[in-house]
C-alpha atoms as a PDB file:
ATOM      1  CA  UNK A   1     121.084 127.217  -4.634  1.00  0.00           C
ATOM      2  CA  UNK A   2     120.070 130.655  -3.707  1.00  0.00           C
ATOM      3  CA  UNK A   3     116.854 131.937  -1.608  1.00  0.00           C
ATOM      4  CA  UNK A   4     114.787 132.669  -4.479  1.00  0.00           C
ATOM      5  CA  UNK A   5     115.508 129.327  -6.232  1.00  0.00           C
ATOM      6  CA  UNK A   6     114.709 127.883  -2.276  1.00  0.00           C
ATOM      7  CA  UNK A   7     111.872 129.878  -2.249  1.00  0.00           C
ATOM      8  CA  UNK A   8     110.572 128.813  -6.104  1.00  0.00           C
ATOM      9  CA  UNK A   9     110.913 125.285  -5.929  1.00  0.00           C
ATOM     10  CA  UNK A  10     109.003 124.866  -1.984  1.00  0.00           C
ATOM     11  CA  UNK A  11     106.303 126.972  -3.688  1.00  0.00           C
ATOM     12  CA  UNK A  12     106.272 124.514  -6.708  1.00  0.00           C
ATOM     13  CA  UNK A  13     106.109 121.278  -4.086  1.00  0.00           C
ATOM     14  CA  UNK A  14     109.713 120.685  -3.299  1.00  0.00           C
ATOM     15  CA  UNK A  15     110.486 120.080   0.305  1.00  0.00           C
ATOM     16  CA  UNK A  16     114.541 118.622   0.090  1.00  0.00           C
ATOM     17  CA  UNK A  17     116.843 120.994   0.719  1.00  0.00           C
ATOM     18  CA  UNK A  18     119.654 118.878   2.456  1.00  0.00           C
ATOM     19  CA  UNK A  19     123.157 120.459   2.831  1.00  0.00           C
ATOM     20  CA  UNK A  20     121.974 123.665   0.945  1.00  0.00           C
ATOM     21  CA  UNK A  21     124.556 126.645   2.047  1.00  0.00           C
ATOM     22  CA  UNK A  22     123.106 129.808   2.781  1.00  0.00           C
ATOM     23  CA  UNK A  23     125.102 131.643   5.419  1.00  0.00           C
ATOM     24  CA  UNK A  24     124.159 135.087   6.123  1.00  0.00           C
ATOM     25  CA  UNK A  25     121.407 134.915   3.587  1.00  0.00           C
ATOM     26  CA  UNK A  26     117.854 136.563   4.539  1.00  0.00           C
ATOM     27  CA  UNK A  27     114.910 134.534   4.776  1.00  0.00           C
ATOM     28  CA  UNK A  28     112.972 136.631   6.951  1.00  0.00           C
ATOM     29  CA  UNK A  29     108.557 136.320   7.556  1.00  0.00           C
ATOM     30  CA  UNK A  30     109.090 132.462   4.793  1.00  0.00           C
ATOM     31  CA  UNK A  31     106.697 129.823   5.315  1.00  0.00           C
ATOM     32  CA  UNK A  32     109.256 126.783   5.124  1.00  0.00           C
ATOM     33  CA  UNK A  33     106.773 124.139   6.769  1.00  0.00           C
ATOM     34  CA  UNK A  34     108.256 120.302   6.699  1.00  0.00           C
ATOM     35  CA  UNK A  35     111.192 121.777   4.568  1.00  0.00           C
ATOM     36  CA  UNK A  36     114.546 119.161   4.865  1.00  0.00           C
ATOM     37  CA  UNK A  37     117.092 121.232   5.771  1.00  0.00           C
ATOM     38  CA  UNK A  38     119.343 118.258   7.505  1.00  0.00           C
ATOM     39  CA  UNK A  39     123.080 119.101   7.533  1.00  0.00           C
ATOM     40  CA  UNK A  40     122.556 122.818   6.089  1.00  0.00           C
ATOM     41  CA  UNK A  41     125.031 125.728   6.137  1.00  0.00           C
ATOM     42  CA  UNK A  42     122.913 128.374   7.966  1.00  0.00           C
ATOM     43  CA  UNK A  43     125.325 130.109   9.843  1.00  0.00           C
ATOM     44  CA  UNK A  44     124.110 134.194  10.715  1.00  0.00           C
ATOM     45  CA  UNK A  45     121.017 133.583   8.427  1.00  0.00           C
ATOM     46  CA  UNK A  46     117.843 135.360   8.912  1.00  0.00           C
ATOM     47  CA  UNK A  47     115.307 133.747   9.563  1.00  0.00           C
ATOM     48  CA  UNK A  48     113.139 136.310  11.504  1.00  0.00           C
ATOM     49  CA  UNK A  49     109.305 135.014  11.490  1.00  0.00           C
ATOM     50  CA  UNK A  50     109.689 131.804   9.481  1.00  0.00           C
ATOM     51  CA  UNK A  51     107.380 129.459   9.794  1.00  0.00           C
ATOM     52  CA  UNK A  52     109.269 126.120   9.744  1.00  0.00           C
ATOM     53  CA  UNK A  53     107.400 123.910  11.686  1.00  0.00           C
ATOM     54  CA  UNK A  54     107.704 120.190  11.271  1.00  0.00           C
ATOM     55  CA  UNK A  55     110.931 121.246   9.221  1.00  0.00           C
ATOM     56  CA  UNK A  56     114.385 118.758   9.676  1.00  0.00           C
ATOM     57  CA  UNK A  57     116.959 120.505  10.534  1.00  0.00           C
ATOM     58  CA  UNK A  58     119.305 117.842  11.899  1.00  0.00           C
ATOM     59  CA  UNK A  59     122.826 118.609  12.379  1.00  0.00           C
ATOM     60  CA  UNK A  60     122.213 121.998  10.619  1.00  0.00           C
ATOM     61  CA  UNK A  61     124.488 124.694  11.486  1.00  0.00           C
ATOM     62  CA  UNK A  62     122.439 127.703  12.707  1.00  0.00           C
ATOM     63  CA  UNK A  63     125.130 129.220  14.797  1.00  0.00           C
ATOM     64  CA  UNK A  64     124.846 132.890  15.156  1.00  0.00           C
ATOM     65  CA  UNK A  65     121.030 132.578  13.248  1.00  0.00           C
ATOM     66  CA  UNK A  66     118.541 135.082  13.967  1.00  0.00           C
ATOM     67  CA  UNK A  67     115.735 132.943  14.692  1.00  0.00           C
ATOM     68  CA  UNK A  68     113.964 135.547  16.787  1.00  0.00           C
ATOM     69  CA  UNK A  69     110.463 134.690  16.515  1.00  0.00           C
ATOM     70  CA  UNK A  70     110.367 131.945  14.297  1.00  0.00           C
ATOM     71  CA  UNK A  71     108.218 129.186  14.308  1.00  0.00           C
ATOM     72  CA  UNK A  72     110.259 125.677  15.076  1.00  0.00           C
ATOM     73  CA  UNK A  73     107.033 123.755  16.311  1.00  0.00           C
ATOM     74  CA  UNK A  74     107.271 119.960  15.866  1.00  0.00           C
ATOM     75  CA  UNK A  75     111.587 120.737  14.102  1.00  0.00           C
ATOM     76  CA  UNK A  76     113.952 118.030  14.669  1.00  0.00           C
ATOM     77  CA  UNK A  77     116.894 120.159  15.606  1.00  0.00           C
ATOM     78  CA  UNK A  78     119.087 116.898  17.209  1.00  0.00           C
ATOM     79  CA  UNK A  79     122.670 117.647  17.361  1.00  0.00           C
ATOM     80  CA  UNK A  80     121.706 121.169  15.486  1.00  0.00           C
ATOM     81  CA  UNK A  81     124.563 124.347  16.465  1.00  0.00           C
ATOM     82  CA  UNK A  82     122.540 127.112  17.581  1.00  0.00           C
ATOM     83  CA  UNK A  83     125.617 128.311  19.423  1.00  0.00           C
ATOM     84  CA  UNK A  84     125.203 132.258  19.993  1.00  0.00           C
ATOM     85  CA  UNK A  85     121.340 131.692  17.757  1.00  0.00           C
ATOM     86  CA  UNK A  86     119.279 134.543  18.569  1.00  0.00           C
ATOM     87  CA  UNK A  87     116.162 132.482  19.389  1.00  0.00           C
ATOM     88  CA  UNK A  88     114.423 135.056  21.477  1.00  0.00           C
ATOM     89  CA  UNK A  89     110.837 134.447  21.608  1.00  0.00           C
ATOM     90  CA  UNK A  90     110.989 131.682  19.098  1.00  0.00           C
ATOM     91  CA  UNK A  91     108.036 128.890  19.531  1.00  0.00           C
ATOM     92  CA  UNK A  92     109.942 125.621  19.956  1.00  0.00           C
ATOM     93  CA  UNK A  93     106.984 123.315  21.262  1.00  0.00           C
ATOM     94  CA  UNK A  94     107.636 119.764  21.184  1.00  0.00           C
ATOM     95  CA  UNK A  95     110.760 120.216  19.315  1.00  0.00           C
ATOM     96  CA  UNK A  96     113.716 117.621  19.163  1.00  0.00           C
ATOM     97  CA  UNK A  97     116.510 119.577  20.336  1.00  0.00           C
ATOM     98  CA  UNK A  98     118.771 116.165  21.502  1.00  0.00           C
ATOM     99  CA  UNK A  99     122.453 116.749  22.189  1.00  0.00           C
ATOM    100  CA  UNK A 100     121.831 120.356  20.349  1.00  0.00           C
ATOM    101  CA  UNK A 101     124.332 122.930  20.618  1.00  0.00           C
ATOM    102  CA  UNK A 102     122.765 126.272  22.211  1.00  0.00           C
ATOM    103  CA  UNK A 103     125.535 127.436  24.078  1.00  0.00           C
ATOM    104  CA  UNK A 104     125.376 131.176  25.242  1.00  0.00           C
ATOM    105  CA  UNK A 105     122.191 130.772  22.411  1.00  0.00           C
ATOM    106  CA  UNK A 106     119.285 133.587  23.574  1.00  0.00           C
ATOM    107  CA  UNK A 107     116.108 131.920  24.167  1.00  0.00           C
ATOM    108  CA  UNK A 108     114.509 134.824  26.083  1.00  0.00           C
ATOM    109  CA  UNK A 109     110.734 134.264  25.621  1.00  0.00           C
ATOM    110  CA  UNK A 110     110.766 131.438  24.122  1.00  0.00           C
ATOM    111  CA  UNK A 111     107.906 128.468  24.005  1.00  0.00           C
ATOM    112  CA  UNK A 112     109.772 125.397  25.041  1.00  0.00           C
ATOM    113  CA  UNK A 113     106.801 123.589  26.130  1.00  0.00           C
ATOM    114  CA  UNK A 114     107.165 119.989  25.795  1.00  0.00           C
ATOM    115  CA  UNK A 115     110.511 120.214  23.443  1.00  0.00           C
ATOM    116  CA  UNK A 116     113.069 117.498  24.417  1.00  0.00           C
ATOM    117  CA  UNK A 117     116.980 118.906  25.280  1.00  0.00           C
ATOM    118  CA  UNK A 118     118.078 115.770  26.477  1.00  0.00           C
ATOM    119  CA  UNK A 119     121.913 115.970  26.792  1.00  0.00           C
ATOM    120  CA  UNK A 120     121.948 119.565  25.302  1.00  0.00           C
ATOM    121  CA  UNK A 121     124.526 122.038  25.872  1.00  0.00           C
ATOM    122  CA  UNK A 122     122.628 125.219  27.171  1.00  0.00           C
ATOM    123  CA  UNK A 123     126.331 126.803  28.962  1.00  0.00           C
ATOM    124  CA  UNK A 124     125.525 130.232  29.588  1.00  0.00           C
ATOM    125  CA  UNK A 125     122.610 130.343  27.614  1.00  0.00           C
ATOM    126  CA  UNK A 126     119.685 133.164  28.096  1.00  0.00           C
ATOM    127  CA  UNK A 127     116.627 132.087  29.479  1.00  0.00           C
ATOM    128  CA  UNK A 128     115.106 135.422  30.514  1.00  0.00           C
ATOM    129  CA  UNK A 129     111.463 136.671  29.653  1.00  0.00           C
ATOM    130  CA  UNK A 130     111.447 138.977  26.727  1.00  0.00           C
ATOM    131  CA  UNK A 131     109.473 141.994  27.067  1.00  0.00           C
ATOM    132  CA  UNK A 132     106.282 140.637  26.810  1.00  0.00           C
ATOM    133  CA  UNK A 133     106.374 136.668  27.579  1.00  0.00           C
ATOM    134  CA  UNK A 134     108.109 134.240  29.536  1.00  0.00           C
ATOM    135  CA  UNK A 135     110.867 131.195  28.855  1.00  0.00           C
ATOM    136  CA  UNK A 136     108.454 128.439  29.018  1.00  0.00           C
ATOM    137  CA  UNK A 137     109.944 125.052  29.455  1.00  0.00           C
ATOM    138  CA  UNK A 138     106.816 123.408  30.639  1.00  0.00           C
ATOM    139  CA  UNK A 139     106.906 119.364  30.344  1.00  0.00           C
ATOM    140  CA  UNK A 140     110.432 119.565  28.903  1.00  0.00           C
ATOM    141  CA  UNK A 141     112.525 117.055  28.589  1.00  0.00           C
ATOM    142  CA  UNK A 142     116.315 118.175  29.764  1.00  0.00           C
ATOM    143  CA  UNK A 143     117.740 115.119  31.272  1.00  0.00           C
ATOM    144  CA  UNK A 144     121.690 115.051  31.034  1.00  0.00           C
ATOM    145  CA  UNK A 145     121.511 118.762  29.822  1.00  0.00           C
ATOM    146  CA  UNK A 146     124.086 121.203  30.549  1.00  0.00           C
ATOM    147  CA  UNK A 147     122.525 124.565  31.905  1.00  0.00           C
ATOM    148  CA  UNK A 148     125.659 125.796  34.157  1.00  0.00           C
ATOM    149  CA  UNK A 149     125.687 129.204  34.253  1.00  0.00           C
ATOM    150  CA  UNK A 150     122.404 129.723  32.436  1.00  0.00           C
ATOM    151  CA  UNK A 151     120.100 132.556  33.441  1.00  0.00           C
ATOM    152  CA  UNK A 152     116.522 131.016  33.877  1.00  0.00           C
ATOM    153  CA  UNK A 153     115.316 134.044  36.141  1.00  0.00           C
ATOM    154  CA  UNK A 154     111.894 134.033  36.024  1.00  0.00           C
ATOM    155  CA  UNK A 155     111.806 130.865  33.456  1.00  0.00           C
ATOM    156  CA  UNK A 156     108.520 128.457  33.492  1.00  0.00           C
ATOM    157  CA  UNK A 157     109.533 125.019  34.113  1.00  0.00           C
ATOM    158  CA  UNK A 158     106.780 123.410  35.880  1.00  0.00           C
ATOM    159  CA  UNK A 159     107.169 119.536  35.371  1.00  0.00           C
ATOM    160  CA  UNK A 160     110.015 119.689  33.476  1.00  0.00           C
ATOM    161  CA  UNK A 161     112.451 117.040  33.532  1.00  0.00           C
ATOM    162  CA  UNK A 162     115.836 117.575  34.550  1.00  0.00           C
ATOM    163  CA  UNK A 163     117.079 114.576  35.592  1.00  0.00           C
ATOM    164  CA  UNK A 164     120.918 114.288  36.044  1.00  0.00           C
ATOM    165  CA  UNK A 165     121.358 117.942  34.487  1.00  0.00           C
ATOM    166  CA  UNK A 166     124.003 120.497  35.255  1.00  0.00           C
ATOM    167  CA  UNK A 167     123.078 123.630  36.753  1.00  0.00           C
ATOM    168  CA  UNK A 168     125.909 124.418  38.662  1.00  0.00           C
ATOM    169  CA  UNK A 169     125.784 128.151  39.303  1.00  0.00           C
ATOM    170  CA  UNK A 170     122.885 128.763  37.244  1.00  0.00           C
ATOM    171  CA  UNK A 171     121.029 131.767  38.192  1.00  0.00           C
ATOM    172  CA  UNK A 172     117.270 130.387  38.935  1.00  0.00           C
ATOM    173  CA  UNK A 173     116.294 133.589  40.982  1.00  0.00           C
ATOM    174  CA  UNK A 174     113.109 135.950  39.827  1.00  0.00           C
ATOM    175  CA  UNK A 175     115.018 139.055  42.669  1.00  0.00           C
ATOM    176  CA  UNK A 176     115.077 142.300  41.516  1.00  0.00           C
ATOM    177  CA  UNK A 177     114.395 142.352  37.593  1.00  0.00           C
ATOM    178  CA  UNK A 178     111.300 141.080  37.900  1.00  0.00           C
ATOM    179  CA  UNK A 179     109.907 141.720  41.020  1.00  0.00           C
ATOM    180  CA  UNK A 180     106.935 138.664  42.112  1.00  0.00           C
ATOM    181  CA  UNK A 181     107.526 136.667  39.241  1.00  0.00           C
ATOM    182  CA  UNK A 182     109.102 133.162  40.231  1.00  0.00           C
ATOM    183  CA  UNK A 183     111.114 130.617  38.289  1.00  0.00           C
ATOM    184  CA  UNK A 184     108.325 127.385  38.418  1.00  0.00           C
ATOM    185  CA  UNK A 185     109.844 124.787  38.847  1.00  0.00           C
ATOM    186  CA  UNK A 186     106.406 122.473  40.295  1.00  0.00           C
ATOM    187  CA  UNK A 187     106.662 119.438  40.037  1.00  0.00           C
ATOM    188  CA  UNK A 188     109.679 119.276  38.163  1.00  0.00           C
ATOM    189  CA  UNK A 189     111.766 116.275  38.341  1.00  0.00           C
ATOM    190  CA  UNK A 190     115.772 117.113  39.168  1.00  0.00           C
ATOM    191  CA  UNK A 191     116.581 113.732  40.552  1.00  0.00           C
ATOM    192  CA  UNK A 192     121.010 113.477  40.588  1.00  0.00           C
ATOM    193  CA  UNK A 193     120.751 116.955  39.023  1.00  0.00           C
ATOM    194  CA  UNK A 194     124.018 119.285  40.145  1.00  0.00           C
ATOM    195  CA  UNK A 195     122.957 122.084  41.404  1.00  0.00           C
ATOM    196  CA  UNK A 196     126.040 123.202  43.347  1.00  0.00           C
ATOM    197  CA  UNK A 197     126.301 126.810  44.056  1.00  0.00           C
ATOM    198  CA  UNK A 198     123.074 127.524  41.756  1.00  0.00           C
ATOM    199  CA  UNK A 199     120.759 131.010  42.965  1.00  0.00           C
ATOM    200  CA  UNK A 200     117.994 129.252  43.556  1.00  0.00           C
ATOM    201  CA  UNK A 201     116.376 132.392  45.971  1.00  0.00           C
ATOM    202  CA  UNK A 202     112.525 132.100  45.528  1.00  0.00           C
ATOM    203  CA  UNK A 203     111.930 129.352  43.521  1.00  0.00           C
ATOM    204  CA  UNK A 204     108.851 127.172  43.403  1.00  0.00           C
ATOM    205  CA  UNK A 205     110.033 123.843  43.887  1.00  0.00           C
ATOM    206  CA  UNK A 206     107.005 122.383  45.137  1.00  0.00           C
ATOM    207  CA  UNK A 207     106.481 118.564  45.035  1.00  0.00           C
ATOM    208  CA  UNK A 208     109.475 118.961  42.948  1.00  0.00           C
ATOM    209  CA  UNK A 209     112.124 115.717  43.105  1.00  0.00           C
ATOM    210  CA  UNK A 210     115.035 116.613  44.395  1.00  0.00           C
ATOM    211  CA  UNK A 211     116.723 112.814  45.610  1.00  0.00           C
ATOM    212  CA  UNK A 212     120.264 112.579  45.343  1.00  0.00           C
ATOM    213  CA  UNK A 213     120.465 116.014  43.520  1.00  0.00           C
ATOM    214  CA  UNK A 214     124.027 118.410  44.626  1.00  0.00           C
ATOM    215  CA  UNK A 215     123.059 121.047  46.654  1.00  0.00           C
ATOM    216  CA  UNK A 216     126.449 122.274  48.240  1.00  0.00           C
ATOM    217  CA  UNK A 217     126.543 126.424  47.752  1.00  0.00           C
ATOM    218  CA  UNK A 218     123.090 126.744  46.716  1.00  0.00           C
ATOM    219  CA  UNK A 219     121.586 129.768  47.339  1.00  0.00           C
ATOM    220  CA  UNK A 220     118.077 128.569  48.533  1.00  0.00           C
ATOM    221  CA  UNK A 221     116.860 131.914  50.183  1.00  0.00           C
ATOM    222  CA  UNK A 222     113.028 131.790  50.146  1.00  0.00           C
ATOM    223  CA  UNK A 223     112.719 128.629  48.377  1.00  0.00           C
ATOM    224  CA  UNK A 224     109.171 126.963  48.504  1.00  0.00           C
ATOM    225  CA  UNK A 225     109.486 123.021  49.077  1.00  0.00           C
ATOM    226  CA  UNK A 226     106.487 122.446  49.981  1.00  0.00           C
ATOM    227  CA  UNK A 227     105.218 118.724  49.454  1.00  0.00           C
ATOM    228  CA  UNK A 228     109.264 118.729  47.264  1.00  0.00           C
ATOM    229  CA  UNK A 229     111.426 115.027  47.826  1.00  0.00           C
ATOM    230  CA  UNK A 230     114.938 116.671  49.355  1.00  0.00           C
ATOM    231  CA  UNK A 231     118.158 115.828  48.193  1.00  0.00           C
ATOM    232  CA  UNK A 232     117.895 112.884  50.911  1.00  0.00           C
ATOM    233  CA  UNK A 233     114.543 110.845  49.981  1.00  0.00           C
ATOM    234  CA  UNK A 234     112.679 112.963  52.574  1.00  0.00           C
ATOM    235  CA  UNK A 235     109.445 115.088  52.246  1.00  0.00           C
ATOM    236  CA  UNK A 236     109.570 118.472  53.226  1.00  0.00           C
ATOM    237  CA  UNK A 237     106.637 119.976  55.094  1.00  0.00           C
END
């Protein structure tokens, strides 16, 4: 099944497209809403300013998709590759991105808000702002994720939950790049998370929960803990 034929039958009512191969195929500026794409070949496909909200896209392989701004609103993307997916400024809000793939995936820009990553792989993945928005991972859910390494410079993750996640030397510092900006990370929740040897120089982390998280080699330069639960249960001033 080419795109066309795709494109032909969704426009004539069709939404189940399981397992359909199209690696490398362009499907750029589509409106693919509540499409079934579960367990689909999409490996280097376009897919550049599609709208495929609500779409399932379990288990597909998008590794190495160009996904840069496309709409992914409401996707189930659970145990999805998106390893090396150019996702950059891609609007992900309350997506299901459980146990996904995203290693070294770019998510510069991205709208995260509310999406749950709950024992994702996110190993050197890029978390940047793009040039005109930032990462925002408001509300998310990452408990058990694997950030280490990621660069969240500058990232919005106010409330997020990150409970038991890795971030060992992940870069969470705003310096330089981006001047004032600051990686929010309010009220977030990092209870048991490893943060061993993380940059965490100017974070917000206040009222953030912190209790039995791994702080050894942190970088915590400037760090505003305000009202945050420390590593050991107590409140910082």
């Amino acid at each position: 099944m080419d795109v066309d034929e795709i494109l032909k039958r969704y426009a004539a009512g069709e939404r189940s497209f399981p397992r359909v191969n199209l690696q490398e195929a362009e499907l750029t500026n589509a409106v693919l809403t509540g499409a079934d794409f579960s367990y689909a070949d999409l490996r280097q496909t376009r897919l550049g300013k599609t709208n495929l909200s609500k779409a399932d896209l379990r288990q597909a392989d998008l590794s190495e998709a160009l996904l840069w701004g496309t709409d992914l609103s409401d996707a189930d993307l659970s145990r999805a590759l998106l390893r090396e997916a150019d996702l950059t400024s891609a609007k992900l809000l309350q997506a299901n991105l459980t146990e996904a793939n995203l290693i070294k995936a770019s998510l510069c820009g991205a709208n995260l808000t509310g999406a749950t990553l709950s024992r994702s792989l996110l190993f050197q993945a890029d978390l940047r702002p793009s040039s005109d928005q930032r990462t925002d991972l408001g509300y998310a859910i990452l408990t058990e994720a694997d950030l280490s390494y990621a660069d969240l410079r500058a990232a919005i993750m106010h409330h997020a939950k990150l409970d038991k996640a890795k971030l060992c030397r992940a870069n969470l510092s705003p310096r330089l790049q981006w001047g004032d900006l600051s990686t929010d990370l309010s009220g977030a929740s990092l209870q048991g998370a490893d943060l061993s040897y993380a940059n965490l120089d100017g974070a917000i982390l206040r009222n953030a929960n912190l209790q039995g998280a791994d702080l050894t080699g942190a970088s915590l330069d400037d760090v505003d803990f305000q009202g945050a639960i420390m590593p050991d249960g107590t409140i910082h001033d």
